[in-house]
C-alpha atoms as a PDB file:
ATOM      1  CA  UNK A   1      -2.983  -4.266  21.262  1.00  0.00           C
ATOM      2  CA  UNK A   2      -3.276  -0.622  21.752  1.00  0.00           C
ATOM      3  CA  UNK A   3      -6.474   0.662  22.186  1.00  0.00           C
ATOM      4  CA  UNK A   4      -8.349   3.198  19.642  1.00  0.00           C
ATOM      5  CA  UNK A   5      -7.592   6.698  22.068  1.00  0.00           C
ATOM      6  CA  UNK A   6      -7.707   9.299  18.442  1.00  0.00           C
ATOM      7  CA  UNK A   7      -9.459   8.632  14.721  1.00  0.00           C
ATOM      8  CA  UNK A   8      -8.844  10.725  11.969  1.00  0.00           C
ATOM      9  CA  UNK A   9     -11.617  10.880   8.903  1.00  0.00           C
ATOM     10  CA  UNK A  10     -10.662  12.812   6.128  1.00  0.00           C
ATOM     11  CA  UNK A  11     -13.708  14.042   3.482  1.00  0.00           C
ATOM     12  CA  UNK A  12     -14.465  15.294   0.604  1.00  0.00           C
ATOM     13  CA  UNK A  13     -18.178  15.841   0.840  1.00  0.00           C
ATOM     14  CA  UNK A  14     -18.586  13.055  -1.233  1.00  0.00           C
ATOM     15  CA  UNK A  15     -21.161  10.832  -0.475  1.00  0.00           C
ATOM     16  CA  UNK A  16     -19.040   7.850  -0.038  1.00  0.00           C
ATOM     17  CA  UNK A  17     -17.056  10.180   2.652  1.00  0.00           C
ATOM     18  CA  UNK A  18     -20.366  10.830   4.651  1.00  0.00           C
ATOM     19  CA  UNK A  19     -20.388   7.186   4.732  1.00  0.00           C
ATOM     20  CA  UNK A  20     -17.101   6.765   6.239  1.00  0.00           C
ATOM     21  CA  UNK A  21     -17.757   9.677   8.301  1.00  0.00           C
ATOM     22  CA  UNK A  22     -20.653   7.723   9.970  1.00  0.00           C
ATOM     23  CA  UNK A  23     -19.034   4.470  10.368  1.00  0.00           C
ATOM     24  CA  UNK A  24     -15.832   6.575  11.890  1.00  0.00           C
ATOM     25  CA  UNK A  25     -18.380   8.453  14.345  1.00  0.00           C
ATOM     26  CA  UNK A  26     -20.092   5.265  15.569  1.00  0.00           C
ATOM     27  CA  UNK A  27     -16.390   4.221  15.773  1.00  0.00           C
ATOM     28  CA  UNK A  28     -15.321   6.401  18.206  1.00  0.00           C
ATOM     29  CA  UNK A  29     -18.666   6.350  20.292  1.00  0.00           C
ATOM     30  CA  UNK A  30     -17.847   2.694  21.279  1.00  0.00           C
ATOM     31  CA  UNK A  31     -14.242   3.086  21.958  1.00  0.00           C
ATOM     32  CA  UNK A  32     -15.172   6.575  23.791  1.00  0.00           C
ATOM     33  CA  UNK A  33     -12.430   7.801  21.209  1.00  0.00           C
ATOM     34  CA  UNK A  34     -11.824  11.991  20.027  1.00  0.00           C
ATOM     35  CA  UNK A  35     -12.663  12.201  16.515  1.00  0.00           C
ATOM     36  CA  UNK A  36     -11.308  14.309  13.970  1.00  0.00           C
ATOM     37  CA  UNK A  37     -12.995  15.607  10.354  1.00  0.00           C
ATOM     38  CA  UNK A  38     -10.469  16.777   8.002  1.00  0.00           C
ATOM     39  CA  UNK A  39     -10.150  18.561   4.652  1.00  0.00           C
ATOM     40  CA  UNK A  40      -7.357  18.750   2.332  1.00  0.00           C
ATOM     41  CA  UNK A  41      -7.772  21.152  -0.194  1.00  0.00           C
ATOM     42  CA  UNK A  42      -5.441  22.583  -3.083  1.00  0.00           C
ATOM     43  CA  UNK A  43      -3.130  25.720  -2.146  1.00  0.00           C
ATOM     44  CA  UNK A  44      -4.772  29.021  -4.138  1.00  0.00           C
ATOM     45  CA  UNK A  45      -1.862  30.175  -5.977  1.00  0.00           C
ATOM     46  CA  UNK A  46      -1.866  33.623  -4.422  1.00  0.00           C
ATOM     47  CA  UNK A  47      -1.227  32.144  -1.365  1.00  0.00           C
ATOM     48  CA  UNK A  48       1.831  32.757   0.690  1.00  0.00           C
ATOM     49  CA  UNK A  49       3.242  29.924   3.180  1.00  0.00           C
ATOM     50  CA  UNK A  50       1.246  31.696   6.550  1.00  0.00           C
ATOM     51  CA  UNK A  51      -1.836  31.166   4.332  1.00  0.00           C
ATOM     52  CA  UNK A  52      -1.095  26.830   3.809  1.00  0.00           C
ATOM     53  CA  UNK A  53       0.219  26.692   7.191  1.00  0.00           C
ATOM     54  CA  UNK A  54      -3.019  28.774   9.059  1.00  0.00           C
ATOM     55  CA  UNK A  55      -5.758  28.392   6.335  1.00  0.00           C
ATOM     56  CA  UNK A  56      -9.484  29.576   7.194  1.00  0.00           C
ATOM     57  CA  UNK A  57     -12.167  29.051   4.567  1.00  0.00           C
ATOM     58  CA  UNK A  58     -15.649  30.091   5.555  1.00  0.00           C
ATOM     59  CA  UNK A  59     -17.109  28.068   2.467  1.00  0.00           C
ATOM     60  CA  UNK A  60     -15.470  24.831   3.913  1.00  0.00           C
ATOM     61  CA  UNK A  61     -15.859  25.828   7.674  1.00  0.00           C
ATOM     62  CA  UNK A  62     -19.892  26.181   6.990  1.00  0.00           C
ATOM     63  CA  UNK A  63     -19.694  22.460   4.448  1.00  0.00           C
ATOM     64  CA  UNK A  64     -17.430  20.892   7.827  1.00  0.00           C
ATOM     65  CA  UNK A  65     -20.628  22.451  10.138  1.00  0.00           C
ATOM     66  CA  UNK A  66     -22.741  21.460   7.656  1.00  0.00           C
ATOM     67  CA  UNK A  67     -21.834  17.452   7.775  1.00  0.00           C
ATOM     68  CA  UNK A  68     -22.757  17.173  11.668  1.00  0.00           C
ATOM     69  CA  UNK A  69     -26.210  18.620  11.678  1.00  0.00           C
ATOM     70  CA  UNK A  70     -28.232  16.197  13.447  1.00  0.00           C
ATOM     71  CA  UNK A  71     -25.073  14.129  15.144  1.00  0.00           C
ATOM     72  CA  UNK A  72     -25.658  13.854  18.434  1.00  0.00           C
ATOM     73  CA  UNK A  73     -21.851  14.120  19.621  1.00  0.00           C
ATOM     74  CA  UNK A  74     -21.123  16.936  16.605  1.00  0.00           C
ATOM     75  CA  UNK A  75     -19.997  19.366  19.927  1.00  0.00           C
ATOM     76  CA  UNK A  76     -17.057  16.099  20.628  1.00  0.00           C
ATOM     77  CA  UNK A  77     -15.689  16.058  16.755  1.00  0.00           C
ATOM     78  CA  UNK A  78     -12.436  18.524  15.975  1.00  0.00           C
ATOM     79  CA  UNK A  79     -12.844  19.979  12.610  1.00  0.00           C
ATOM     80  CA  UNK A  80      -9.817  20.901  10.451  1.00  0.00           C
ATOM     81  CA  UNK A  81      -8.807  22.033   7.100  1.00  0.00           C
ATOM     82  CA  UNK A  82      -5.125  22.253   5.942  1.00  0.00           C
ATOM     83  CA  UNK A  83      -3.902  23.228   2.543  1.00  0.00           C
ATOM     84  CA  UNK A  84      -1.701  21.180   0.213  1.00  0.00           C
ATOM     85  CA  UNK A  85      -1.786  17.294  -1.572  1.00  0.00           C
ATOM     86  CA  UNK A  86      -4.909  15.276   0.267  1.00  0.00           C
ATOM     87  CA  UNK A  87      -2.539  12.097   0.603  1.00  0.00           C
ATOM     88  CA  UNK A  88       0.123  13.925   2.437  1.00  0.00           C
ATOM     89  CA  UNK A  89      -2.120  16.275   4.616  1.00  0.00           C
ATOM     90  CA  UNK A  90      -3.827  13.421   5.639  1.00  0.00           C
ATOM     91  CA  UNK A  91      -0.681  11.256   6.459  1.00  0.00           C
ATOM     92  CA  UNK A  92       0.904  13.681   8.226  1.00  0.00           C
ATOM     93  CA  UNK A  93      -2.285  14.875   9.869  1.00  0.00           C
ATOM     94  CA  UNK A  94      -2.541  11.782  11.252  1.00  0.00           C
ATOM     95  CA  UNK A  95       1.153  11.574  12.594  1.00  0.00           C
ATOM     96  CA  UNK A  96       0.901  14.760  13.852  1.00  0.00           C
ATOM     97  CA  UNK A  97      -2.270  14.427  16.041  1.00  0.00           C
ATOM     98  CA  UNK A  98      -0.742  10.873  17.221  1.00  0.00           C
ATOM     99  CA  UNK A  99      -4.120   9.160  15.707  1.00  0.00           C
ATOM    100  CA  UNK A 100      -4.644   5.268  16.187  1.00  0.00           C
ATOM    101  CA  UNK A 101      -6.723   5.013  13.129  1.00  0.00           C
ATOM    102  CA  UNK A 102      -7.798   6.493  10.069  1.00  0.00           C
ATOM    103  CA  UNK A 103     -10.817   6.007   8.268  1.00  0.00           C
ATOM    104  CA  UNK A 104     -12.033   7.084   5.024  1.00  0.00           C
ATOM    105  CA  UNK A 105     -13.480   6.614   1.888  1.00  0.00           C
ATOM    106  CA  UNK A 106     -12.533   5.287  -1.245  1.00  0.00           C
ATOM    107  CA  UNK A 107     -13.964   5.616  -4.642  1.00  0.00           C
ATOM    108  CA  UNK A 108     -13.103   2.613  -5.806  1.00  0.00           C
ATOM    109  CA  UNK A 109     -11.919   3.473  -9.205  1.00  0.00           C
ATOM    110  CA  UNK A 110     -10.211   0.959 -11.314  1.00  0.00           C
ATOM    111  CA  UNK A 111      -8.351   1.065 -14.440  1.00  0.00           C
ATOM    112  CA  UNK A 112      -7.925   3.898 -16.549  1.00  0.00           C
ATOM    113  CA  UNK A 113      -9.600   6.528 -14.243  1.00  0.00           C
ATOM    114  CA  UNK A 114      -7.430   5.092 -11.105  1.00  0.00           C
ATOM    115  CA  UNK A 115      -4.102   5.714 -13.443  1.00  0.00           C
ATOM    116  CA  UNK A 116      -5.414   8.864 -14.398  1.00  0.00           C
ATOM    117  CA  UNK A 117      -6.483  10.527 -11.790  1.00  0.00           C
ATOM    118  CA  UNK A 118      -4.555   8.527  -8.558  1.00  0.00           C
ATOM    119  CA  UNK A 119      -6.221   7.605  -5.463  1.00  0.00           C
ATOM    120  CA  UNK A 120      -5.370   9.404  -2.682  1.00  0.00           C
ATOM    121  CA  UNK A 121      -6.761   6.376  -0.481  1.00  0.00           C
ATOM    122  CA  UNK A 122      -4.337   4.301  -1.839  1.00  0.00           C
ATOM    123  CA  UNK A 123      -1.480   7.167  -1.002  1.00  0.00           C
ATOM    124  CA  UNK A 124      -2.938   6.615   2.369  1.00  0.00           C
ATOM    125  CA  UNK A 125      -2.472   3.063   2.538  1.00  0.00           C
ATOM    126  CA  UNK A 126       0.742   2.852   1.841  1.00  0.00           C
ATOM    127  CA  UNK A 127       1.999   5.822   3.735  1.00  0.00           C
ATOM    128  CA  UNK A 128       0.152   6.201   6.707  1.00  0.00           C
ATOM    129  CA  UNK A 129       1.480   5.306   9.882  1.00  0.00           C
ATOM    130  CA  UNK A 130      -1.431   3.948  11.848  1.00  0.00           C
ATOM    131  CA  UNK A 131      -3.947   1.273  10.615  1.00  0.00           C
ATOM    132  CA  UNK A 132      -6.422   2.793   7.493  1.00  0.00           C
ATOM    133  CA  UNK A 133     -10.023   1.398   7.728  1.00  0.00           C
ATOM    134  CA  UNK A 134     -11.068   2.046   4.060  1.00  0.00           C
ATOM    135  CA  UNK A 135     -15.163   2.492   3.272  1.00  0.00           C
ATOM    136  CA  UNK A 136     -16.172   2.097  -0.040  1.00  0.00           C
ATOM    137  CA  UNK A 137     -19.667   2.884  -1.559  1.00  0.00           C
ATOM    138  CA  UNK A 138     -20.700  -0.290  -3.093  1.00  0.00           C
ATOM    139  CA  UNK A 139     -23.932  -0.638  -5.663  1.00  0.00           C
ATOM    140  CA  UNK A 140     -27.056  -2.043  -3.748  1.00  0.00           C
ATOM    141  CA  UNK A 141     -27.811  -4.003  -6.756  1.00  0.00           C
ATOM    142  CA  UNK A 142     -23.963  -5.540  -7.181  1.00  0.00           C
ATOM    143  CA  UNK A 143     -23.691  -9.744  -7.055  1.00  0.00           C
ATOM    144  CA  UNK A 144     -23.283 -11.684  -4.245  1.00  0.00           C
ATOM    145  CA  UNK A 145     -19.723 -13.369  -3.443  1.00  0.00           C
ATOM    146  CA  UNK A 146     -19.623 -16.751  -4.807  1.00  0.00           C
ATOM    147  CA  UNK A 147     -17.979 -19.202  -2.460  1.00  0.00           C
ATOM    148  CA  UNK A 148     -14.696 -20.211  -2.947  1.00  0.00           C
ATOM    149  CA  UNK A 149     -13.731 -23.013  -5.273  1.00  0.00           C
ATOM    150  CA  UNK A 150     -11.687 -25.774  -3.195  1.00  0.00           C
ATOM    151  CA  UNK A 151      -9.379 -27.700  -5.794  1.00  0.00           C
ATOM    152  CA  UNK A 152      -8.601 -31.405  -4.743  1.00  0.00           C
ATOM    153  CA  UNK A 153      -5.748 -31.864  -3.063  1.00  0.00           C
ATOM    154  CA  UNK A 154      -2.822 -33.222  -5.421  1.00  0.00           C
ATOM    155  CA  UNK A 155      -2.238 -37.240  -5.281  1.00  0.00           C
ATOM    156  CA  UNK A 156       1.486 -37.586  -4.218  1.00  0.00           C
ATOM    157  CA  UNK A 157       4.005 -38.257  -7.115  1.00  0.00           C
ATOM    158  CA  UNK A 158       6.397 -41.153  -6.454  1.00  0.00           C
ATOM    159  CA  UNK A 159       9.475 -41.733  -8.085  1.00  0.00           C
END
């Protein structure tokens, strides 16, 4: 098995992505691996293509500065931002830096809100191609597993 050399964690400065964010820093501490912090944000319709292929946004540079106050190894992780759909910056991101893994959050939404509004870790999932490590932020207060039922096997039928 090839060994973890280059991870790749996407945010959104959501709270479930700080999450990820951690568990992809501690990550790449133990397998002495770069890490890269990425943002995919929506092209600004007065943008030309210079602007999506070079973008520079103080407001997200300062929130990308802003998620590594008090890391230890902030100085070690690459920050970037690139504009256009999350799921495909990210894929290709990933390609393109020749990462090993990716890891990010997921909101976990089901049902009407997940056909609604998509999930771009999903996108990810299917399209990436290096292993996705998805982190989801789960309710403290949220049931235990129960065990898993084991069904008798069948008695053999004979003619």
């Amino acid at each position: 098995m090839k060994t973890i050399q280059h991870i790749l964690c996407p945010t959104d400065f959501s709270a479930t992505a700080e999450k990820a964010m951690k568990y992809a820093e501690q990550l790449a501490i133990e397998a002495g691996a770069d890490l890269t912090l990425l943002h995919a944000f929506d092209t600004p319709a007065a943008w030309n293509l210079a602007g999506q292929e070079h973008p520079r946004d103080p407001k997200l540079e300062q929130q990308l500065e802003a998620l590594l106050v008090g890391s230890p190894h902030a100085d070690k992780i690459h920050r970037r931002q690139h504009a256009g759909l999350a799921g495909e910056v990210i894929c290709w991101m990933a390609q393109n830096r020749q990462c090993d893994l990716i890891v990010m959050g997921t909101h976990g939404r089901t049902g009407l809100r997940h056909l609604l509004f998509g999930s771009v870790a999903e996108y990810v999932l299917q399209h990436a191609r290096c292993p996705v490590v998805t982190i989801r932020d789960r309710d403290p207060n949220e049931p235990l597993l129960l065990q898993p039922t084991v069904m008798p096997i069948p008695a053999p039928r004979f003619m």
